[in-house]
C-alpha atoms as a PDB file:
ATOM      1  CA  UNK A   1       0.525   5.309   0.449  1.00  0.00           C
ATOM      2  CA  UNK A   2       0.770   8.746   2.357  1.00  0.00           C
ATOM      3  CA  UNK A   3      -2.091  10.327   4.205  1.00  0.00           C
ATOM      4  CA  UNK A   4      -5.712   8.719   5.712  1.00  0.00           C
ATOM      5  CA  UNK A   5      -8.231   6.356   3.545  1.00  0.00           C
ATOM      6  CA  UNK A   6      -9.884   8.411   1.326  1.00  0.00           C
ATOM      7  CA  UNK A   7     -13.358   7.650  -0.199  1.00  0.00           C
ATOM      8  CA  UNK A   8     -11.647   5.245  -2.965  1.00  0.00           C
ATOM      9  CA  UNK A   9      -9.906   3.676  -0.717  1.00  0.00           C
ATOM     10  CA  UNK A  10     -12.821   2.804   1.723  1.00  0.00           C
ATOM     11  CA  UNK A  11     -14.564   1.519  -1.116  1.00  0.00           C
ATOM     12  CA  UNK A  12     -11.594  -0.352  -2.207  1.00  0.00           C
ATOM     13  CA  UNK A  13     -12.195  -1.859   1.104  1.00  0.00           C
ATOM     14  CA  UNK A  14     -15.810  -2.582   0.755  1.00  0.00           C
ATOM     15  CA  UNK A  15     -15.382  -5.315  -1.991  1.00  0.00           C
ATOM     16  CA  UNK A  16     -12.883  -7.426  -0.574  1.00  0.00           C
ATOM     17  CA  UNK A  17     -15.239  -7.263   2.646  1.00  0.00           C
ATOM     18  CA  UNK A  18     -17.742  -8.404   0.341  1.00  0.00           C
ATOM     19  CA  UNK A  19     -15.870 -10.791  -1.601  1.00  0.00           C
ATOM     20  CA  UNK A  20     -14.545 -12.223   1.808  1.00  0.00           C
ATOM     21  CA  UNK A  21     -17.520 -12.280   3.737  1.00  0.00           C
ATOM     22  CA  UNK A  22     -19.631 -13.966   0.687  1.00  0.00           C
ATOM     23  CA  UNK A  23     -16.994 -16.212   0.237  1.00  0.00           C
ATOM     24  CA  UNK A  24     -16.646 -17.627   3.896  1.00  0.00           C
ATOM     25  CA  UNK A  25     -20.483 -17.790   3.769  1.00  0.00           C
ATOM     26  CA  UNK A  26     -20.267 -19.734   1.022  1.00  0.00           C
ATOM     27  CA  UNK A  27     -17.546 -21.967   1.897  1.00  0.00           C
ATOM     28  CA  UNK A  28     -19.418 -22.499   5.765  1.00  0.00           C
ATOM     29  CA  UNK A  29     -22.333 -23.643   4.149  1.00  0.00           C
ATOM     30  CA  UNK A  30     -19.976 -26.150   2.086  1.00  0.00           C
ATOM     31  CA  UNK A  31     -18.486 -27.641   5.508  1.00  0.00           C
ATOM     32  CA  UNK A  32     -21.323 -27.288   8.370  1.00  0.00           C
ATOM     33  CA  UNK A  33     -23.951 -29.204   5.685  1.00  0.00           C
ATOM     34  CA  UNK A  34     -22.083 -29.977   2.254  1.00  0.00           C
ATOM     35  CA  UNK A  35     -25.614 -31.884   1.481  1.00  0.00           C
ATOM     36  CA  UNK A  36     -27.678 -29.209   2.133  1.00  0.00           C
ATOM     37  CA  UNK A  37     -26.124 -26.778   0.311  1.00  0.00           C
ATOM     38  CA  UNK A  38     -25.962 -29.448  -2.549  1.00  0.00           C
ATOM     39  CA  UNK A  39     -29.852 -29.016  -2.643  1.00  0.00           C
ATOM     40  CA  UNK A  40     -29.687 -25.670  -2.368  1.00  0.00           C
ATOM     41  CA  UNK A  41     -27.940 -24.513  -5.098  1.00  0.00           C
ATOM     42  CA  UNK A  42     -30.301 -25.659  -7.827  1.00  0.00           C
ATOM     43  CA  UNK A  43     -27.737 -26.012 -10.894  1.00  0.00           C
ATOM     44  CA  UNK A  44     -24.905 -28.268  -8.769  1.00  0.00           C
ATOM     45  CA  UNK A  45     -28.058 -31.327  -9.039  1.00  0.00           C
ATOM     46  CA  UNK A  46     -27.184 -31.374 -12.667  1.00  0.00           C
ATOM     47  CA  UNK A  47     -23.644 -32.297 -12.099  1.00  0.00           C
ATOM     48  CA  UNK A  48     -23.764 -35.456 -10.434  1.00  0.00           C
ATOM     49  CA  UNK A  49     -24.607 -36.946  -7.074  1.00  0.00           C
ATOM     50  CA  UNK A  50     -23.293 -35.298  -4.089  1.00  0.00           C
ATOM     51  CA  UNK A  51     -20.178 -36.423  -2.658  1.00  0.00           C
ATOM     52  CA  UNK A  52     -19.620 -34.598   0.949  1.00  0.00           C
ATOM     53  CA  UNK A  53     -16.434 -35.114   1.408  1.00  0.00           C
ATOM     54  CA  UNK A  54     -15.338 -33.029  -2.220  1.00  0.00           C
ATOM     55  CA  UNK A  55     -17.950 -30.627  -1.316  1.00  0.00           C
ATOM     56  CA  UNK A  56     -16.240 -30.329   1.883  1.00  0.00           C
ATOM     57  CA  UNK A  57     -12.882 -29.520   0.009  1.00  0.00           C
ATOM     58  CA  UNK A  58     -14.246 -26.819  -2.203  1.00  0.00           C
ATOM     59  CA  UNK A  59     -15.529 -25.550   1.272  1.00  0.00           C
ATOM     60  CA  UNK A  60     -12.387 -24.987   2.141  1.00  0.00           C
ATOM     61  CA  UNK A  61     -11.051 -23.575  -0.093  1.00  0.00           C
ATOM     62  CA  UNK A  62     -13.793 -20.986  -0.289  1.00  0.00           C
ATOM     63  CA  UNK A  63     -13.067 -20.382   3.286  1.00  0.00           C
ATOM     64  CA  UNK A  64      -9.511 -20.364   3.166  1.00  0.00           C
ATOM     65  CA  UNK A  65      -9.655 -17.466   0.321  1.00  0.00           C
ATOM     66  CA  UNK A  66     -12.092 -15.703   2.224  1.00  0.00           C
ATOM     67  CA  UNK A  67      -9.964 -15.056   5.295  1.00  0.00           C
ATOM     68  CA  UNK A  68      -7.132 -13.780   3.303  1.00  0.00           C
ATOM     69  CA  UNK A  69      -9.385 -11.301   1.341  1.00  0.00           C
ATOM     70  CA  UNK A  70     -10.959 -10.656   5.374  1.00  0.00           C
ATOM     71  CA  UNK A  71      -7.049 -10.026   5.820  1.00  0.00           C
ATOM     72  CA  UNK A  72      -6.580  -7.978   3.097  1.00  0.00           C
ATOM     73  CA  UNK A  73      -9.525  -5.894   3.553  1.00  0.00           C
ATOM     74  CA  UNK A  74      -8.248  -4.201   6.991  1.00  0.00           C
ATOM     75  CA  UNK A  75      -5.331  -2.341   4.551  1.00  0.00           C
ATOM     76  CA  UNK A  76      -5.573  -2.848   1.053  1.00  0.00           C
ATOM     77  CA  UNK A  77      -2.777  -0.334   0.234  1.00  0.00           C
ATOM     78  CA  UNK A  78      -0.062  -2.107   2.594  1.00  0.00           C
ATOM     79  CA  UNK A  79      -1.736  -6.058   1.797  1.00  0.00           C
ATOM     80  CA  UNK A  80      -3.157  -5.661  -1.613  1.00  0.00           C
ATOM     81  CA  UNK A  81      -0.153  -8.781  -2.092  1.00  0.00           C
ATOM     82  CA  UNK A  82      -3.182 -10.574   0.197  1.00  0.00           C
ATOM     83  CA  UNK A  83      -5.682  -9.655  -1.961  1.00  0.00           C
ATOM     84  CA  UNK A  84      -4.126 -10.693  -5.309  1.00  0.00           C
ATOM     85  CA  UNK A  85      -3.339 -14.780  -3.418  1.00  0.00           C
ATOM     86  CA  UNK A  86      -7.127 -14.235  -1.735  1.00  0.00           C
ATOM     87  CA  UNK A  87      -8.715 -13.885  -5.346  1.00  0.00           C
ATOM     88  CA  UNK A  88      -6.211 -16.428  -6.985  1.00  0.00           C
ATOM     89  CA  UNK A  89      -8.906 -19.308  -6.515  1.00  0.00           C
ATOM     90  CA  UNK A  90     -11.735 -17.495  -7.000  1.00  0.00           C
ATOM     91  CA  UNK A  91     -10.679 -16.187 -10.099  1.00  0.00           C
ATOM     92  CA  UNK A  92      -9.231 -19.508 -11.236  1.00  0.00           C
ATOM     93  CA  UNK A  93     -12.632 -20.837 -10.366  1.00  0.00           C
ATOM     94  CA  UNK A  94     -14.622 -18.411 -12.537  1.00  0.00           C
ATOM     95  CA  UNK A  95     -12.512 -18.956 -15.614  1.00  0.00           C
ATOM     96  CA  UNK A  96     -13.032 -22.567 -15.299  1.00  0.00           C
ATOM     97  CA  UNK A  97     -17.065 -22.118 -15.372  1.00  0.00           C
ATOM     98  CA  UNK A  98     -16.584 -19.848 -18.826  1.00  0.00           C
ATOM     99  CA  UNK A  99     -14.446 -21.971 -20.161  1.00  0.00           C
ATOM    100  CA  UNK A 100     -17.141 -25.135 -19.270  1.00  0.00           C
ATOM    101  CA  UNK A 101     -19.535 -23.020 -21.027  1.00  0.00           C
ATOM    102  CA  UNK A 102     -17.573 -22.449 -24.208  1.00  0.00           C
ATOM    103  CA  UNK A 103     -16.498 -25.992 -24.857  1.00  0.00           C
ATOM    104  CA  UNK A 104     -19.937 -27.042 -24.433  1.00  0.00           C
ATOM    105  CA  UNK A 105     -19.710 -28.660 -20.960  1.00  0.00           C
ATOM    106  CA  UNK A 106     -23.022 -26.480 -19.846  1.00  0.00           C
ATOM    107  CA  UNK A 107     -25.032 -24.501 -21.031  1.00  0.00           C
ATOM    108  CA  UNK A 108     -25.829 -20.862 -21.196  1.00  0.00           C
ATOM    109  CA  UNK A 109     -28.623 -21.179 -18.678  1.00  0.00           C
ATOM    110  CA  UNK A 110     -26.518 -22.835 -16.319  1.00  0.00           C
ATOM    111  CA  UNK A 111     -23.513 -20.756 -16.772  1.00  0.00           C
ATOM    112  CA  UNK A 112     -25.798 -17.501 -16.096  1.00  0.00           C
ATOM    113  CA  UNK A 113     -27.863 -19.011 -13.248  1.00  0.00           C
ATOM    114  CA  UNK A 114     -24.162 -19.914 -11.791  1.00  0.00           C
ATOM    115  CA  UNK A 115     -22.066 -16.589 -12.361  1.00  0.00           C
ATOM    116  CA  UNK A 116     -23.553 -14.101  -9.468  1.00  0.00           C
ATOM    117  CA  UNK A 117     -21.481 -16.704  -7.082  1.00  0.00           C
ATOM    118  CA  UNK A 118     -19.093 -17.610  -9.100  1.00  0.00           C
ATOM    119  CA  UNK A 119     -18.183 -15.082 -10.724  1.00  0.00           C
ATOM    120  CA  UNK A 120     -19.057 -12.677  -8.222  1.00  0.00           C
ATOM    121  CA  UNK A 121     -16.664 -12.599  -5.616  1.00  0.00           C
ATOM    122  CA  UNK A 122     -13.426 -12.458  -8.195  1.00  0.00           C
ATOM    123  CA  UNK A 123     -15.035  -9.442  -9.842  1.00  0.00           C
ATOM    124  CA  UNK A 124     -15.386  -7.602  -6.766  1.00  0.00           C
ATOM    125  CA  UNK A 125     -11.575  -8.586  -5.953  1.00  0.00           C
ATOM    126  CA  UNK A 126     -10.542  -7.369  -9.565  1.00  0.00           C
ATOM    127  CA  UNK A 127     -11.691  -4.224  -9.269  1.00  0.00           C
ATOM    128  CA  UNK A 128     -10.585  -3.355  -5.622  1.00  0.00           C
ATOM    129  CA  UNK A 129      -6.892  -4.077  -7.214  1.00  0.00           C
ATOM    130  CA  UNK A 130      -7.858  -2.387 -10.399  1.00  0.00           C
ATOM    131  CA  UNK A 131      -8.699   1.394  -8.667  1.00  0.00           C
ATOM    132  CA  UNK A 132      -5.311   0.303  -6.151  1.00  0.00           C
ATOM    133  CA  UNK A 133      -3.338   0.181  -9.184  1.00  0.00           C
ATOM    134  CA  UNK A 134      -4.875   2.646 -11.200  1.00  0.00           C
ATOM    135  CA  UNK A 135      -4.254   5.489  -8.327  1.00  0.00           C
ATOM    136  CA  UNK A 136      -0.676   3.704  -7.781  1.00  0.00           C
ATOM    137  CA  UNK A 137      -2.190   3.039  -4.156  1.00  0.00           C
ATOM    138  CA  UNK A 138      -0.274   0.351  -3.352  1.00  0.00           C
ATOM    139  CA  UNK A 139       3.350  -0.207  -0.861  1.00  0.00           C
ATOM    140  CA  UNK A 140       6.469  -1.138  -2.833  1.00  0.00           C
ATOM    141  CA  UNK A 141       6.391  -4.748  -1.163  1.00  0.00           C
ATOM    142  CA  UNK A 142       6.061  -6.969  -3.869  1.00  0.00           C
ATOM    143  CA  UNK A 143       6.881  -5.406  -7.069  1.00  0.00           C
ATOM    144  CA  UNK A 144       9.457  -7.279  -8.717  1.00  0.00           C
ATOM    145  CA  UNK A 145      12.613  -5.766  -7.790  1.00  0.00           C
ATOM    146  CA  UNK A 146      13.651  -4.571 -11.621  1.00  0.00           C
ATOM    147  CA  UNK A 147      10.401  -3.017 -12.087  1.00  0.00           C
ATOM    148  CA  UNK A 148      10.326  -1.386  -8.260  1.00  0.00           C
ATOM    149  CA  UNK A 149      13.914   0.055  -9.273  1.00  0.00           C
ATOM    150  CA  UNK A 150      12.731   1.276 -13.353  1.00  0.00           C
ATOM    151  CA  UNK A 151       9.594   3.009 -11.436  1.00  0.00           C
ATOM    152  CA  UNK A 152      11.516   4.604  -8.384  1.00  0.00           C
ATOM    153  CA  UNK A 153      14.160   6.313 -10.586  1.00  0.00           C
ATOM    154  CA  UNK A 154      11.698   7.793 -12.654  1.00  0.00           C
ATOM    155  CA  UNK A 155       9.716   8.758  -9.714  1.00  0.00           C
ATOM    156  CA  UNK A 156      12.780  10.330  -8.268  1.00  0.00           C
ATOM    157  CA  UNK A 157      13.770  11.749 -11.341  1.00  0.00           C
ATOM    158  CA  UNK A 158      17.287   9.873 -11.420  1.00  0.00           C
ATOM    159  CA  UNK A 159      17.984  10.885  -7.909  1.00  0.00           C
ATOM    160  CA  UNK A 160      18.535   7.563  -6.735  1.00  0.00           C
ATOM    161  CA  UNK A 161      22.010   6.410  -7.789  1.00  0.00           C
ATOM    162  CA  UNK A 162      22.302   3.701  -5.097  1.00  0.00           C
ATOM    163  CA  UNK A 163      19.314   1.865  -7.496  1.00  0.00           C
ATOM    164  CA  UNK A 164      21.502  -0.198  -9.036  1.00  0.00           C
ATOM    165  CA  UNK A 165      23.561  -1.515  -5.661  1.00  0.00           C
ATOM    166  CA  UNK A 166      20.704  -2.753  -4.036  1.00  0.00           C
ATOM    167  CA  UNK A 167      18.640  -4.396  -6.885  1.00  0.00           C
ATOM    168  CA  UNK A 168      22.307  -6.527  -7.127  1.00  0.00           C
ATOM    169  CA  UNK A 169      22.705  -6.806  -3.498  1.00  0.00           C
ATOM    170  CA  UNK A 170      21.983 -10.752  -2.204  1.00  0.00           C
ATOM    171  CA  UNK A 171      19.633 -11.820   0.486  1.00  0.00           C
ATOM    172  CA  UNK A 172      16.474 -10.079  -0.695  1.00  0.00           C
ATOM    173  CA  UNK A 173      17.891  -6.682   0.237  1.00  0.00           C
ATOM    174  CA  UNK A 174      15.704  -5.034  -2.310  1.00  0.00           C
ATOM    175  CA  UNK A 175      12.486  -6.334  -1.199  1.00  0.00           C
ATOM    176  CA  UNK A 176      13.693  -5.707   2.104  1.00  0.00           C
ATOM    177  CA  UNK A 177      13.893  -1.840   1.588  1.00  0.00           C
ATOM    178  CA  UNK A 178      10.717  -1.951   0.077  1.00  0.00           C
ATOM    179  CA  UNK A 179       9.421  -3.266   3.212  1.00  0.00           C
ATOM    180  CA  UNK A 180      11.356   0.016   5.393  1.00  0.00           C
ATOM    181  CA  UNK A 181       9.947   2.942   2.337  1.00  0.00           C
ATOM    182  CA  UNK A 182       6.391   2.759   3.965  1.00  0.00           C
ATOM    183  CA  UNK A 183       7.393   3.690   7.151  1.00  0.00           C
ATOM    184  CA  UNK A 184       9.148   6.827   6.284  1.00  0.00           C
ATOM    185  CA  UNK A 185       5.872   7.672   5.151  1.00  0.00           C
ATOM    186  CA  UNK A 186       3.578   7.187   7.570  1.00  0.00           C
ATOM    187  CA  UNK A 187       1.159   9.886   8.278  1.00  0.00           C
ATOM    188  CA  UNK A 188      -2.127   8.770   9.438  1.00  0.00           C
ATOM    189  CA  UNK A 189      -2.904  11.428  13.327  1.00  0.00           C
ATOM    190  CA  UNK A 190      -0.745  14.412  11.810  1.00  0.00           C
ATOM    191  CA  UNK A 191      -1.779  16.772   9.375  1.00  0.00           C
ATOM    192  CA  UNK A 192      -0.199  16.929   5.897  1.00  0.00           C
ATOM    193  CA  UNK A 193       1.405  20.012   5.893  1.00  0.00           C
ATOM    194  CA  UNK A 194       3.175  19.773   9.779  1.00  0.00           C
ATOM    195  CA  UNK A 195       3.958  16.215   8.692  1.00  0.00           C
ATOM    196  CA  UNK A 196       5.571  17.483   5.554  1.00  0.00           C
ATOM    197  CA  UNK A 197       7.476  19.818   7.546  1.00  0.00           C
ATOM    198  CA  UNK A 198       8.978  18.262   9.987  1.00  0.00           C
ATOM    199  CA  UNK A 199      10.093  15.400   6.574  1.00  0.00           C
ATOM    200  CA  UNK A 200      11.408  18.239   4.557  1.00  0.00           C
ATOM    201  CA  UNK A 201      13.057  19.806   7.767  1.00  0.00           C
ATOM    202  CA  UNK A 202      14.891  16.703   8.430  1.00  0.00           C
ATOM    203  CA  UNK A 203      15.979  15.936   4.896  1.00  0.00           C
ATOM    204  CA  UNK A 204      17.266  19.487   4.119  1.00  0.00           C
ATOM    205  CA  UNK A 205      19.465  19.124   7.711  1.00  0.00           C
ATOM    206  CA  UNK A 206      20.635  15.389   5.942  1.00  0.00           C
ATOM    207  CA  UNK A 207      20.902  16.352   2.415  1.00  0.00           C
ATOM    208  CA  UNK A 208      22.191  19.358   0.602  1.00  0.00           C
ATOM    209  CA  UNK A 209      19.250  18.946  -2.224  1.00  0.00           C
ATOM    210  CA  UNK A 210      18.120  16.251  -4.716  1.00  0.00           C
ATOM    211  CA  UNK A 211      16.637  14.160  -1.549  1.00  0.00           C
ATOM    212  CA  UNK A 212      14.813  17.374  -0.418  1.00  0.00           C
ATOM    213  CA  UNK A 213      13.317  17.612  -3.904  1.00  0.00           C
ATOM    214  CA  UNK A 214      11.959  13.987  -3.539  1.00  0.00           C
ATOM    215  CA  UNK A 215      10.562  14.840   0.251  1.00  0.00           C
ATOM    216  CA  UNK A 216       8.842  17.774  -1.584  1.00  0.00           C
ATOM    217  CA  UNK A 217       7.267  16.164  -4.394  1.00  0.00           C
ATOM    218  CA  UNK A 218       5.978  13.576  -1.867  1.00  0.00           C
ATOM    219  CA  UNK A 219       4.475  16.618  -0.332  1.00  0.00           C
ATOM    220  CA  UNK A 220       2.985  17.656  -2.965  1.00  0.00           C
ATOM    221  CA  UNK A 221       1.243  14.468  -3.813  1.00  0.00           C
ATOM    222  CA  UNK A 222      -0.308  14.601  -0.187  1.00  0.00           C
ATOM    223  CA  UNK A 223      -2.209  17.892  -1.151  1.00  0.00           C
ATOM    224  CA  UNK A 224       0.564  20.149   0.695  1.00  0.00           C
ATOM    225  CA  UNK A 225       0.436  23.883  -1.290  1.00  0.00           C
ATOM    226  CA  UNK A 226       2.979  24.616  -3.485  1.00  0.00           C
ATOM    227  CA  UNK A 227       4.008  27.833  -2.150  1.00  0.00           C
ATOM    228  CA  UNK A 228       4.072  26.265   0.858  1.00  0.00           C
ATOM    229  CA  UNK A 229       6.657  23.430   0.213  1.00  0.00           C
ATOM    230  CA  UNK A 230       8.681  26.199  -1.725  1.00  0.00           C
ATOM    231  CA  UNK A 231       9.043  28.005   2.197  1.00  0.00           C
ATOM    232  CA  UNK A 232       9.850  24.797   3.746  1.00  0.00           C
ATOM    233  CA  UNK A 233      12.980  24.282   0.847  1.00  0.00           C
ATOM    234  CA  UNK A 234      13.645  27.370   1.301  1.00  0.00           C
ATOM    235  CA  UNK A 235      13.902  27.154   4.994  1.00  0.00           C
ATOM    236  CA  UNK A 236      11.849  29.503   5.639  1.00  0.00           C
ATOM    237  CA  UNK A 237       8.278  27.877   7.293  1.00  0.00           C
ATOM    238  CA  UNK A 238       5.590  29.331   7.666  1.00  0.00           C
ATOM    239  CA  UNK A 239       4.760  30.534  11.547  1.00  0.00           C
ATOM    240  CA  UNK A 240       2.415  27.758  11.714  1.00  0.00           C
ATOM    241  CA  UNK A 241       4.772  25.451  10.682  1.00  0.00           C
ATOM    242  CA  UNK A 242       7.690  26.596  12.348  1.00  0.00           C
ATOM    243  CA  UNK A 243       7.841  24.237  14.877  1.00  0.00           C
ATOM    244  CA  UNK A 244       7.392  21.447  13.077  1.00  0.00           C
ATOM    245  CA  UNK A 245       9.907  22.251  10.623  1.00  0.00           C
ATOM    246  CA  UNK A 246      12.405  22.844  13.653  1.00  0.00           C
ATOM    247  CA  UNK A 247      11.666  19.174  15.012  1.00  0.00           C
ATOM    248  CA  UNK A 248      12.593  18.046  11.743  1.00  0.00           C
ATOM    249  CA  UNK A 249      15.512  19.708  11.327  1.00  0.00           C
ATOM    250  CA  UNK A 250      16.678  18.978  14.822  1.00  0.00           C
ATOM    251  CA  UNK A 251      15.964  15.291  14.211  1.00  0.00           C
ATOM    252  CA  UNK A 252      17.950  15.286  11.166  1.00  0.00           C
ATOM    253  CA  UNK A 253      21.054  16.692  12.245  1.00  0.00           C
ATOM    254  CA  UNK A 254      20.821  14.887  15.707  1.00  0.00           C
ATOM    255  CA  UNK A 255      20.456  18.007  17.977  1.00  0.00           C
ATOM    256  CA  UNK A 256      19.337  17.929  21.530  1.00  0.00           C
ATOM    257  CA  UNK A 257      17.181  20.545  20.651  1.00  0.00           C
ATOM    258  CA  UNK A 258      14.570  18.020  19.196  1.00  0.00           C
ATOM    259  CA  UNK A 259      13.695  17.267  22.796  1.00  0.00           C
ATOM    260  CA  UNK A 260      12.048  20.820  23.445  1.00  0.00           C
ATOM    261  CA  UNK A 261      10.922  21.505  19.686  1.00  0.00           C
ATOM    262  CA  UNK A 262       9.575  17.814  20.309  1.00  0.00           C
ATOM    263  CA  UNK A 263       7.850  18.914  23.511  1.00  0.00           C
ATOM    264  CA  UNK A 264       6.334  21.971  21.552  1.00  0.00           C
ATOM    265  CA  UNK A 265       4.924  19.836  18.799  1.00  0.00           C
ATOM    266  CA  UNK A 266       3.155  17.394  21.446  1.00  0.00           C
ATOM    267  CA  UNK A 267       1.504  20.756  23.104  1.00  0.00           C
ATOM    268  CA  UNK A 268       0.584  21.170  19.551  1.00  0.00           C
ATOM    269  CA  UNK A 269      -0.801  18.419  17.829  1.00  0.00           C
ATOM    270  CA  UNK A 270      -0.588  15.445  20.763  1.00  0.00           C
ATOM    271  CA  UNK A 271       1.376  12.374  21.393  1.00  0.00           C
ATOM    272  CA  UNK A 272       0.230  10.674  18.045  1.00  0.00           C
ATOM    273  CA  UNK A 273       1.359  13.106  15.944  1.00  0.00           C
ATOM    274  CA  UNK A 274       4.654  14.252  17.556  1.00  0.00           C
ATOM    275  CA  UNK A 275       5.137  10.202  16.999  1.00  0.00           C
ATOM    276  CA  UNK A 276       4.494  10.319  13.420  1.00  0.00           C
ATOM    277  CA  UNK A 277       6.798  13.301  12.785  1.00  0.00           C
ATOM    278  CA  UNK A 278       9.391  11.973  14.521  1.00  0.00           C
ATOM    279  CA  UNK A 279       9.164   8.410  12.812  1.00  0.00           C
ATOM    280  CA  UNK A 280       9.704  10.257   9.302  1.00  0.00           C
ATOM    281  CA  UNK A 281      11.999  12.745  10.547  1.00  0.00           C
ATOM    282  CA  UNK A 282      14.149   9.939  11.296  1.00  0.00           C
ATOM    283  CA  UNK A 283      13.788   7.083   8.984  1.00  0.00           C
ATOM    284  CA  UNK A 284      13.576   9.725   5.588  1.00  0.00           C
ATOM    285  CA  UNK A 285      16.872  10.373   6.478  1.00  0.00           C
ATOM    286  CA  UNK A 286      18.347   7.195   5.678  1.00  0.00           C
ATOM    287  CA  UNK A 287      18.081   7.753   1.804  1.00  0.00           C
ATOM    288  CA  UNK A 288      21.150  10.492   1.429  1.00  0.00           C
ATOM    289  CA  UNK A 289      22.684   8.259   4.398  1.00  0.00           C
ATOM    290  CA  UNK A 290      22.646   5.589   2.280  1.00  0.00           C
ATOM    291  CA  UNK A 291      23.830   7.600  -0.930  1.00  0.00           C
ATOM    292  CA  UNK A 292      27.087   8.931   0.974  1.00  0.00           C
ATOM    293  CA  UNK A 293      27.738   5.311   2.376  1.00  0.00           C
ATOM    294  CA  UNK A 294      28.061   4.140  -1.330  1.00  0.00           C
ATOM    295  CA  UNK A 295      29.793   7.493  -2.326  1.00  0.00           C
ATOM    296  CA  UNK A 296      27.136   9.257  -4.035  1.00  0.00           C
ATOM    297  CA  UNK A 297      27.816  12.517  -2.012  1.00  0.00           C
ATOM    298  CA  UNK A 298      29.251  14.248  -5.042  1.00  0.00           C
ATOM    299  CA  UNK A 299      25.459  13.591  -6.416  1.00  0.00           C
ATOM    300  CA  UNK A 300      24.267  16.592  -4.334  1.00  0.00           C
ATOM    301  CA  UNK A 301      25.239  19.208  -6.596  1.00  0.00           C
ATOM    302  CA  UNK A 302      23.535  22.373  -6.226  1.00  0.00           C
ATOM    303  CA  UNK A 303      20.048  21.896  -6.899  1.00  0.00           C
ATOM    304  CA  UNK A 304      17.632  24.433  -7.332  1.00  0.00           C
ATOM    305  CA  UNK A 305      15.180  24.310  -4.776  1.00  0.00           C
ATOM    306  CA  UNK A 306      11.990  24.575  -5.983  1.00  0.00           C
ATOM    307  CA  UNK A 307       9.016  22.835  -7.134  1.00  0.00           C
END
């Protein structure tokens, strides 16, 4: 979830823009002139006479899963939860029709002349979640707590001991922090590496090492060098990223310094991106905040700092 759209992701985009628009069309057509489009769509003759008002219903649901694909479509990676309800009924829909055709109810010809609009718009849905899940593209929100909690302590490679306190914690406080991870993450203005920087900054000033290691693998994912996350764990930056690496750390261990090295970063990279590092410089930090409130401080062994 780090980092700008890519060209995946705009395309992931693309078909649920399709899928909505074609399905609001659709749906329109249904309400404005439910008679009309009963003529219009040659194969719906063969199943009876019209009734408007049940053509009128379908509309709307048509419509109605439209708009929440529409929804879904402005940020699959944060809403793809919107996308999965959006294609429910469409998808529902479309299994209906091949099951109709392989009891009997209609025939091939009718099935085929039928399945560019019916089955369609779920396709195109299917597939935008498909390459989300397939690149793991998608925010935390709305995994099933068990599975969110199996998949983060193998991304963190165990170094999340407090796993097991919040997936038992009541009042939804699991799906609550999944809610909070994104924003610890958000980079969309600054560039990766002075982003990354200013993250592993603050975490190193926060955390005496397996928390670092997560902050670097993150940069890492987000193309960040590898020599180049090895300096910032090593706290030594390079020049270019000296300052942004300072704002972190200042951040981090609440010095009043990070009002100048803040100043020096806006000079920098501009208001937008002095925003975004200081947003992760000082939400990341809640992680080993939240180990030492549950007494996992004797978790930060030494740790070799590397990756």
């Amino acid at each position: 979830m780090l980092g700008k759209f890519d060209a995946l992701d705009r395309l992931v985009q693309l078909l649920l823009l399709i899928a909505a628009v074609g399905a609001i069309a659709n749906g329109g057509f249904m309400l404005v002139d439910p008679l009309a489009w009963y003529v219009f769509i040659p194969t719906v003759i063969t199943t009876g006479p019209p009734n408007a008002h049940f053509i009128r219903d379908i509309g709307l649901a048509y419509v109605g899963s439209g708009l929440i694909l529409l929804y879904a479509a402005g940020h699959p990676i944060l809403r793809w939860r919107a996308a999965v309800v959006g294609g429910l009924w469409l998808t529902l829909h479309g299994l209906l029709h091949i099951y109709e055709v392989l009891a009997g109810i209609c025939g091939p010809a009718t099935f085929w002349a039928d399945a560019p609009g019916v089955l369609g718009h779920p396709l195109l849905v299917i597939a935008a979640l498909a390459i989300l899940f397939a690149r793991q593209r998608i925010a935390p929100a709305g995994i099933p707590a068990r599975l969110f909690a199996q998949a983060a302590d193998k991304a963190t490679g165990g170094n999340s001991p407090y796993l097991p306190d919040l997936i038992a914690a009541p009042g939804h406080a699991a799906e609550k922090f999944q809610h909070f991870m994104p924003v610890t993450a958000h980079r969309h203005a600054a560039p990766a590496d002075a982003f990354h920087a200013a993250r592993i900054g603050a975490t190193l000033a926060a955390d005496c090492g397996p928390c670092a290691l997560i902050a670097a693998e993150s940069a890492l994912g987000d193309g960040v060098a590898r020599a180049t996350v090895n300096r910032l764990l090593a706290g030594d930056p390079p020049a270019d990223l000296a300052e942004a690496f300072a704002f972190g750390v200042a951040i981090g261990s609440h010095d009043r310094a990070a009002d100048a090295h803040g100043a020096q970063v806006e000079t920098l990279y501009g208001r937008a991106v002095r925003f975004e590092m200081a947003l992760t410089a000082a939400t990341v930090t809640a992680y080993p905040a939240l180990k030492r409130g549950l007494g996992f401080a004797n978790s930060c062994a030494l740790h070799k700092l590397e990756v």
